[in-house]
PDB file of N, CA and C in Angstrom:
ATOM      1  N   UNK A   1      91.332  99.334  81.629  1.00  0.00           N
ATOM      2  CA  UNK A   1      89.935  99.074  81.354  1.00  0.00           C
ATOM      3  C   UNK A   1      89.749  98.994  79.840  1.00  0.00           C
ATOM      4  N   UNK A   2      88.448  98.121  79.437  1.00  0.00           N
ATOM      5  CA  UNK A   2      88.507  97.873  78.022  1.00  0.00           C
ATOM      6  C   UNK A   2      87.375  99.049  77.383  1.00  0.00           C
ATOM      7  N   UNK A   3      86.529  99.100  76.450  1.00  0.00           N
ATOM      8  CA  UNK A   3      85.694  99.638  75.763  1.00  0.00           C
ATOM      9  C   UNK A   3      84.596  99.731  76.602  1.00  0.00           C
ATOM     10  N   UNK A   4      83.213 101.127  76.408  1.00  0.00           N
ATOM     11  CA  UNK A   4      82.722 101.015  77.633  1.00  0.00           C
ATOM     12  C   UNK A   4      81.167  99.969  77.446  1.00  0.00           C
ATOM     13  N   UNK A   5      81.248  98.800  76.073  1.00  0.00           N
ATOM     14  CA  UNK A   5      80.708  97.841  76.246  1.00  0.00           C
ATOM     15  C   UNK A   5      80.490  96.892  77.268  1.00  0.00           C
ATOM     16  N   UNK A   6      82.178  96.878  77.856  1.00  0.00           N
ATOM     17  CA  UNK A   6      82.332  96.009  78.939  1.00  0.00           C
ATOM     18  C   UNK A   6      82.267  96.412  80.458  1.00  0.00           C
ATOM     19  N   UNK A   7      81.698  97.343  80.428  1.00  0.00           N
ATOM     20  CA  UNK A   7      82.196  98.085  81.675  1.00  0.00           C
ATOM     21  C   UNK A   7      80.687  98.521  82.214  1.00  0.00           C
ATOM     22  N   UNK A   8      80.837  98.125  83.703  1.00  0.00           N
ATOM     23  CA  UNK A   8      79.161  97.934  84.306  1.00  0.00           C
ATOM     24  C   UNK A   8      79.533  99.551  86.233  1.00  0.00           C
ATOM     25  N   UNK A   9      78.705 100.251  85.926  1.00  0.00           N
ATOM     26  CA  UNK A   9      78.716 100.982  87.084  1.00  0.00           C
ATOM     27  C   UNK A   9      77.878 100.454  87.857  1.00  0.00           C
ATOM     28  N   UNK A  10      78.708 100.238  89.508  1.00  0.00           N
ATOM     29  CA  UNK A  10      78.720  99.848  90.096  1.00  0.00           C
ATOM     30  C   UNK A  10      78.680 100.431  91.716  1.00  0.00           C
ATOM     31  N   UNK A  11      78.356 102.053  91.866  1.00  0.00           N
ATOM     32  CA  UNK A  11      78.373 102.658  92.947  1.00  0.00           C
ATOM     33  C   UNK A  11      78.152 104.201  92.334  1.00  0.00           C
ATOM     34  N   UNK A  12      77.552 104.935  92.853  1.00  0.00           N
ATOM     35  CA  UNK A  12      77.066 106.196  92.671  1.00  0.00           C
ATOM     36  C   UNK A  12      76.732 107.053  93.645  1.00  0.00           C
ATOM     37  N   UNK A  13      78.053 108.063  93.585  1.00  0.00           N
ATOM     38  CA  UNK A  13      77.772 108.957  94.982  1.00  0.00           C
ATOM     39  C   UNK A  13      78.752 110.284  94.998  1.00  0.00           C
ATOM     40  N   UNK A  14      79.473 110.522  96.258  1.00  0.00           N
ATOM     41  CA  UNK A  14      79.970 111.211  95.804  1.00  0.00           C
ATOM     42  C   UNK A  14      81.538 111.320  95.721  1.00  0.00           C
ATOM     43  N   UNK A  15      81.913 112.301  95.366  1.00  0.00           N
ATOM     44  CA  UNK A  15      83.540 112.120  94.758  1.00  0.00           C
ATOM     45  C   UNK A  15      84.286 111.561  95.491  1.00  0.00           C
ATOM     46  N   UNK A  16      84.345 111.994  97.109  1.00  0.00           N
ATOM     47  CA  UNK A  16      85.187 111.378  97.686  1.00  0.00           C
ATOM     48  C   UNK A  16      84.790 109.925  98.381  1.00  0.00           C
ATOM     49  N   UNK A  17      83.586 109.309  98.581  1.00  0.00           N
ATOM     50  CA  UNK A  17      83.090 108.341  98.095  1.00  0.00           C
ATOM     51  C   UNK A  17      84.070 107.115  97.296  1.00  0.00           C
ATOM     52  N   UNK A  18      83.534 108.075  96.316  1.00  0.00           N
ATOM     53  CA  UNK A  18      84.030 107.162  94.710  1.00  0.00           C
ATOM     54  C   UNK A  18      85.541 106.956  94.846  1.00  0.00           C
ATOM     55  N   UNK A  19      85.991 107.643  95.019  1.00  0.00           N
ATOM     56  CA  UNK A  19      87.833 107.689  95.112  1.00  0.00           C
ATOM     57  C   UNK A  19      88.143 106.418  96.441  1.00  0.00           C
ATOM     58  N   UNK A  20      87.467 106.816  97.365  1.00  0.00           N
ATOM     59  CA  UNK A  20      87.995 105.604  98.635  1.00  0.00           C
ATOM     60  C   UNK A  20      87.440 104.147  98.039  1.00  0.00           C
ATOM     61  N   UNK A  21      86.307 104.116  97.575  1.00  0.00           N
ATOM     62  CA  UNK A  21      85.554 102.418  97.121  1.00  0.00           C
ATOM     63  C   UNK A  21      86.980 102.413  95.722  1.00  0.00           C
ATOM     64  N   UNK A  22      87.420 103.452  94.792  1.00  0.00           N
ATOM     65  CA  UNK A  22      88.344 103.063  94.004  1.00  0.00           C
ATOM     66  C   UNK A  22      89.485 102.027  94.122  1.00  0.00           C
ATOM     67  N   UNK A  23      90.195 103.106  95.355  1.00  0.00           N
ATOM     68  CA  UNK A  23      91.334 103.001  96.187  1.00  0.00           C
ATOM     69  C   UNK A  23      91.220 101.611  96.691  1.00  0.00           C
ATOM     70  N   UNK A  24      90.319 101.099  97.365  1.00  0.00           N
ATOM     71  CA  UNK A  24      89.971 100.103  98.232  1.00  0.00           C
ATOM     72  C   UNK A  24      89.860  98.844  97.010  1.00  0.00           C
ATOM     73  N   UNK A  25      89.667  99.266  95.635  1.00  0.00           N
ATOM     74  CA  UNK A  25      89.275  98.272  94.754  1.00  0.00           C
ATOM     75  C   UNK A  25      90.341  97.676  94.229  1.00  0.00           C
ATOM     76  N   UNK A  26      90.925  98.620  94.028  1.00  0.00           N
ATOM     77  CA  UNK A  26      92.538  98.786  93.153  1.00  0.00           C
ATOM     78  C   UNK A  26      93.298  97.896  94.284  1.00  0.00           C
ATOM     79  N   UNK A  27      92.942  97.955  95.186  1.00  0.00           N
ATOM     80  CA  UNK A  27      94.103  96.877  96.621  1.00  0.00           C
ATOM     81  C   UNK A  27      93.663  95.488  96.521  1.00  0.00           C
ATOM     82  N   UNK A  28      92.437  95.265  95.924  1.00  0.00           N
ATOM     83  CA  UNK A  28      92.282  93.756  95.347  1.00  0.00           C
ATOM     84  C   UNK A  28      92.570  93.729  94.503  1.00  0.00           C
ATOM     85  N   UNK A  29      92.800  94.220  93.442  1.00  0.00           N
ATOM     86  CA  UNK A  29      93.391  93.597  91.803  1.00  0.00           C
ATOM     87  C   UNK A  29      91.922  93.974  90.777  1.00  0.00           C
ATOM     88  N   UNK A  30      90.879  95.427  91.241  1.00  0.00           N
ATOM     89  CA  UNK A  30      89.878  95.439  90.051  1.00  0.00           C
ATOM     90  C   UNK A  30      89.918  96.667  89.646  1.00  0.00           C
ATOM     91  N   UNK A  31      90.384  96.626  88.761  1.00  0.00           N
ATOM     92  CA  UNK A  31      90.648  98.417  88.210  1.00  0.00           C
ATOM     93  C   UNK A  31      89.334  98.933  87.462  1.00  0.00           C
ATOM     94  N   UNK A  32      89.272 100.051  87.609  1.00  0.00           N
ATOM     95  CA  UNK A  32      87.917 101.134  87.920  1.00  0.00           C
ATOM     96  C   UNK A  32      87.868 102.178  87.064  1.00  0.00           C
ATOM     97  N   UNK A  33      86.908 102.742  86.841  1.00  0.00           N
ATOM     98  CA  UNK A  33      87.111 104.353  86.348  1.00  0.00           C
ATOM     99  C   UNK A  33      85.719 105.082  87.204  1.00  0.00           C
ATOM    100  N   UNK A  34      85.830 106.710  87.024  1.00  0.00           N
ATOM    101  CA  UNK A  34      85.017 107.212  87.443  1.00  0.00           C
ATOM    102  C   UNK A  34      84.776 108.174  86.708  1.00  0.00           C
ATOM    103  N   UNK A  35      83.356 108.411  86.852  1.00  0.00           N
ATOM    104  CA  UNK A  35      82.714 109.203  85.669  1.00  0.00           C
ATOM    105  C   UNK A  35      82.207 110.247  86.372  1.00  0.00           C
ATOM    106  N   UNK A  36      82.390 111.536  86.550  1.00  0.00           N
ATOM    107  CA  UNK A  36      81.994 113.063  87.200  1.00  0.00           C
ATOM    108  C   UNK A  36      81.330 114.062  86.035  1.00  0.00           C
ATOM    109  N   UNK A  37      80.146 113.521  85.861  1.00  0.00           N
ATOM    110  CA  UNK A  37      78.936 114.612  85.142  1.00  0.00           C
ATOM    111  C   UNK A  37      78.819 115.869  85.858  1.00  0.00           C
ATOM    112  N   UNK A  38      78.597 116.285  87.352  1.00  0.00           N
ATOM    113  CA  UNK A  38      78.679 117.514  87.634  1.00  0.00           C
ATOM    114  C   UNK A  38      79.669 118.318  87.382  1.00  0.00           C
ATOM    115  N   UNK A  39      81.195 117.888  87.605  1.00  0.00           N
ATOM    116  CA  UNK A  39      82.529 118.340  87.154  1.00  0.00           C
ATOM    117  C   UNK A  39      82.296 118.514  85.515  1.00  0.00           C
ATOM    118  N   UNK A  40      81.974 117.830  84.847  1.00  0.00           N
ATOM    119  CA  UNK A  40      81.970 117.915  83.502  1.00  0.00           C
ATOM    120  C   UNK A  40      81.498 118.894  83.079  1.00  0.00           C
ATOM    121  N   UNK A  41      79.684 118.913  83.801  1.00  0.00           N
ATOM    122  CA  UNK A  41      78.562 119.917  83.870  1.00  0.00           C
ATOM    123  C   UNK A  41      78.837 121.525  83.733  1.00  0.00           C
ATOM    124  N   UNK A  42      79.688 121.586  85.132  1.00  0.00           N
ATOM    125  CA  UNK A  42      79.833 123.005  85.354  1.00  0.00           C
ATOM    126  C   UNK A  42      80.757 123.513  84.359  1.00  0.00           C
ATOM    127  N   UNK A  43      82.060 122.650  84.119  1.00  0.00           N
ATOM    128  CA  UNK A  43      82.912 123.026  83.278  1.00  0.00           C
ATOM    129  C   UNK A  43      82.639 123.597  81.943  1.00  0.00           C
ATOM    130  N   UNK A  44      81.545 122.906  81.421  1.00  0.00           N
ATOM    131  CA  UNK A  44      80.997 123.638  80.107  1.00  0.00           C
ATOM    132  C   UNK A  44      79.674 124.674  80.218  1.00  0.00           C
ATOM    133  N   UNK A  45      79.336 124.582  81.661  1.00  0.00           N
ATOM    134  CA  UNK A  45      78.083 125.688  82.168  1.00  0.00           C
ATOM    135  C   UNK A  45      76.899 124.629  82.350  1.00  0.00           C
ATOM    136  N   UNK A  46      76.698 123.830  82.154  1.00  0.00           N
ATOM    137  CA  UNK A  46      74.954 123.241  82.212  1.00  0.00           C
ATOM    138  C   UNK A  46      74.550 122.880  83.821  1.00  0.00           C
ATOM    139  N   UNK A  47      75.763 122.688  84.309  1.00  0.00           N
ATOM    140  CA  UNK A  47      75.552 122.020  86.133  1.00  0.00           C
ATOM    141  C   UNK A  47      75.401 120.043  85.879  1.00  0.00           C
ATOM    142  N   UNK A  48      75.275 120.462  86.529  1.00  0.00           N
ATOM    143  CA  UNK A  48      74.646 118.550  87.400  1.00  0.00           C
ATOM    144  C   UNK A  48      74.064 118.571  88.863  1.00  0.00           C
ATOM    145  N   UNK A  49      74.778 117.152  89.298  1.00  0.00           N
ATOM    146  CA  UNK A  49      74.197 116.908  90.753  1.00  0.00           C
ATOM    147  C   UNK A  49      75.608 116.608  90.854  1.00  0.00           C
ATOM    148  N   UNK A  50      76.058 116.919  92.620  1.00  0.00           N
ATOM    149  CA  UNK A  50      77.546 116.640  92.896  1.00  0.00           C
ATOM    150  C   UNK A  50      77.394 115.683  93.389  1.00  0.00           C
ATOM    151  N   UNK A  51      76.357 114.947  93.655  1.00  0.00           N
ATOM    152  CA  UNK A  51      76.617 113.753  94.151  1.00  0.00           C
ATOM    153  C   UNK A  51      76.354 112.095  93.381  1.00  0.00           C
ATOM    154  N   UNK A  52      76.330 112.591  91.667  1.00  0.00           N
ATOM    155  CA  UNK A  52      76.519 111.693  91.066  1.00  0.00           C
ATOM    156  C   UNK A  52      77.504 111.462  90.322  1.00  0.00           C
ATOM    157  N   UNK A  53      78.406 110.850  90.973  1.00  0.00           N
ATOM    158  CA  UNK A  53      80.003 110.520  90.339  1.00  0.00           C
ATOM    159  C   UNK A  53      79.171 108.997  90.314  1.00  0.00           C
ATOM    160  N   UNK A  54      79.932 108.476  89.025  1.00  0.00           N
ATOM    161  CA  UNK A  54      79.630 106.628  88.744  1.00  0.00           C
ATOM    162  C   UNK A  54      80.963 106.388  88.878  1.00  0.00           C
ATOM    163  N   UNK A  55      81.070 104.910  89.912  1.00  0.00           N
ATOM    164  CA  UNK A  55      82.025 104.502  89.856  1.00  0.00           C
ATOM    165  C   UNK A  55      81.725 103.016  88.882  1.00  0.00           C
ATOM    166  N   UNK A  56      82.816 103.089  87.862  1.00  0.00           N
ATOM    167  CA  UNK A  56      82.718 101.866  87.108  1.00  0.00           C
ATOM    168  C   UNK A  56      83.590 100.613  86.982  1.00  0.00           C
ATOM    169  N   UNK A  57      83.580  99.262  86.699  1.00  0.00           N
ATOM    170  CA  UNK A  57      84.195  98.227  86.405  1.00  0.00           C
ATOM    171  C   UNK A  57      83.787  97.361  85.119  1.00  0.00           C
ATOM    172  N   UNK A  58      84.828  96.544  84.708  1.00  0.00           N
ATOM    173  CA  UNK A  58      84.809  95.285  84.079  1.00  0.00           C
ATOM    174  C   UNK A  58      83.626  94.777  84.382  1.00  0.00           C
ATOM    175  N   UNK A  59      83.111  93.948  83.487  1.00  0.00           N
ATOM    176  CA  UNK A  59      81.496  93.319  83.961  1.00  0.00           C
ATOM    177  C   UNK A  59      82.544  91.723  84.531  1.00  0.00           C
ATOM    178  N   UNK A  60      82.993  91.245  84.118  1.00  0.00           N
ATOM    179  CA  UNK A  60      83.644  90.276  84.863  1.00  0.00           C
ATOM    180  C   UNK A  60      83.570  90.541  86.490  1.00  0.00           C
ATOM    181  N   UNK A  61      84.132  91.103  86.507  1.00  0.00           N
ATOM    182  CA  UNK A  61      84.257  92.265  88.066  1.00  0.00           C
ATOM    183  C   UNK A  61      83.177  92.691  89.133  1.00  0.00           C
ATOM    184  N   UNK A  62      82.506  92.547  88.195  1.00  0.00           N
ATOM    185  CA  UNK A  62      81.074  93.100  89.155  1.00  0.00           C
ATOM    186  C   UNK A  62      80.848  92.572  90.404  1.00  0.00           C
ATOM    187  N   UNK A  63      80.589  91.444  90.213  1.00  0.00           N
ATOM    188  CA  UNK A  63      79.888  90.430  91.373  1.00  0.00           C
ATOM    189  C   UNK A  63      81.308  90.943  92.751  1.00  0.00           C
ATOM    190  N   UNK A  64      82.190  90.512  92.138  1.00  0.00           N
ATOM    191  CA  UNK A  64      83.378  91.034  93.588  1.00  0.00           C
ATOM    192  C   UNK A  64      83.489  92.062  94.157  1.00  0.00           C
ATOM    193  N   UNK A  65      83.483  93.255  93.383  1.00  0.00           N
ATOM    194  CA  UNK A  65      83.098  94.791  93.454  1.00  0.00           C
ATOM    195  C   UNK A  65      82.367  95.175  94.072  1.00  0.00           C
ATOM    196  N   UNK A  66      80.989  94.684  93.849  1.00  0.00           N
ATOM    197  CA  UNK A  66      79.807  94.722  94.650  1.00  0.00           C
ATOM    198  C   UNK A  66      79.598  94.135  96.089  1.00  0.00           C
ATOM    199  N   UNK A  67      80.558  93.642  96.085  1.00  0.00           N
ATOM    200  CA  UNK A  67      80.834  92.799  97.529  1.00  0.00           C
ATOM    201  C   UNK A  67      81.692  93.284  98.462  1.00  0.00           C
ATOM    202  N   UNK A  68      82.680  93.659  97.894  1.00  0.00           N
ATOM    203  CA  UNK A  68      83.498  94.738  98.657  1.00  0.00           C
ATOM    204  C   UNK A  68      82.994  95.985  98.644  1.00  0.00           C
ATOM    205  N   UNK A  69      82.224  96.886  97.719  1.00  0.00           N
ATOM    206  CA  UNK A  69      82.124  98.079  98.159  1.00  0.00           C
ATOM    207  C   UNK A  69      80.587  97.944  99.711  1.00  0.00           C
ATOM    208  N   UNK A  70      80.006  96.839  99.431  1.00  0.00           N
ATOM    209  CA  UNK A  70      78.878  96.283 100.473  1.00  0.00           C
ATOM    210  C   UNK A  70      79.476  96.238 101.786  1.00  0.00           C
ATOM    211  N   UNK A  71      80.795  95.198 102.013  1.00  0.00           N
ATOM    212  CA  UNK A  71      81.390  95.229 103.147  1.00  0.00           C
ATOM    213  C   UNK A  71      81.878  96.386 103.740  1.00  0.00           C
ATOM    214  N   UNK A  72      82.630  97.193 102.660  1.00  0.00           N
ATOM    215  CA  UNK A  72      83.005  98.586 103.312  1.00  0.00           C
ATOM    216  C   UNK A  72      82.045  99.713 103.482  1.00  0.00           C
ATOM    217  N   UNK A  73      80.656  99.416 102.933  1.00  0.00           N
ATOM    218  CA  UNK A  73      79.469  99.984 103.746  1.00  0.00           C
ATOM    219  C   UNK A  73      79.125 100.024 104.954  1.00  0.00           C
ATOM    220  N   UNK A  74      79.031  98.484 105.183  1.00  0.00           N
ATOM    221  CA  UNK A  74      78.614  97.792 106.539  1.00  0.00           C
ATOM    222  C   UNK A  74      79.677  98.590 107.411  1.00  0.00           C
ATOM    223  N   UNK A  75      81.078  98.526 107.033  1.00  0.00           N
ATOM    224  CA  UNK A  75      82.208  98.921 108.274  1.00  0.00           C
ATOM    225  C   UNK A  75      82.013 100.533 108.800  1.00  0.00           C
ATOM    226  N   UNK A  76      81.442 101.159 107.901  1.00  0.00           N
ATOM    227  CA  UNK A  76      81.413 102.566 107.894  1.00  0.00           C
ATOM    228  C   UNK A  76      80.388 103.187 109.466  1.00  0.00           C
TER     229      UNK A  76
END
């Protein structure tokens, strides 16, 4: 992944969530990151919400991303 200029979040939920839409992304060819503010949160004491992990991509990426994590909604 490049600088986080380029990089558009694209799903928001929770960890294990985020890890399967990853997993599932990475098997087409769109590599991802994920961003865990509650993990972060607690670690230094302030908290969060556990159910806002961002899953992120390439802005190139988006439109496909968004399409697959949609379909693997629908299947669920």
């Amino acid at each position: 992944m490049t600088d986080d200029t380029n990089i558009i979040c694209v799903f928001t939920g929770s960890l294990v969530d985020v890890k399967y839409y990853q997993e599932r992304l990475e098997e087409i060819g769109i590599s991802s990151m994920f961003r865990d503010d509650f993990r972060s949160g607690t670690i230094v004491g302030i908290g969060g919400v556990p159910d806002s992990v961002e899953l992120f991509v390439e802005i190139p990426d988006e439109e496909k991303a968004q399409k697959c994590i949609e379909n693997l909604q629908k299947e669920e």
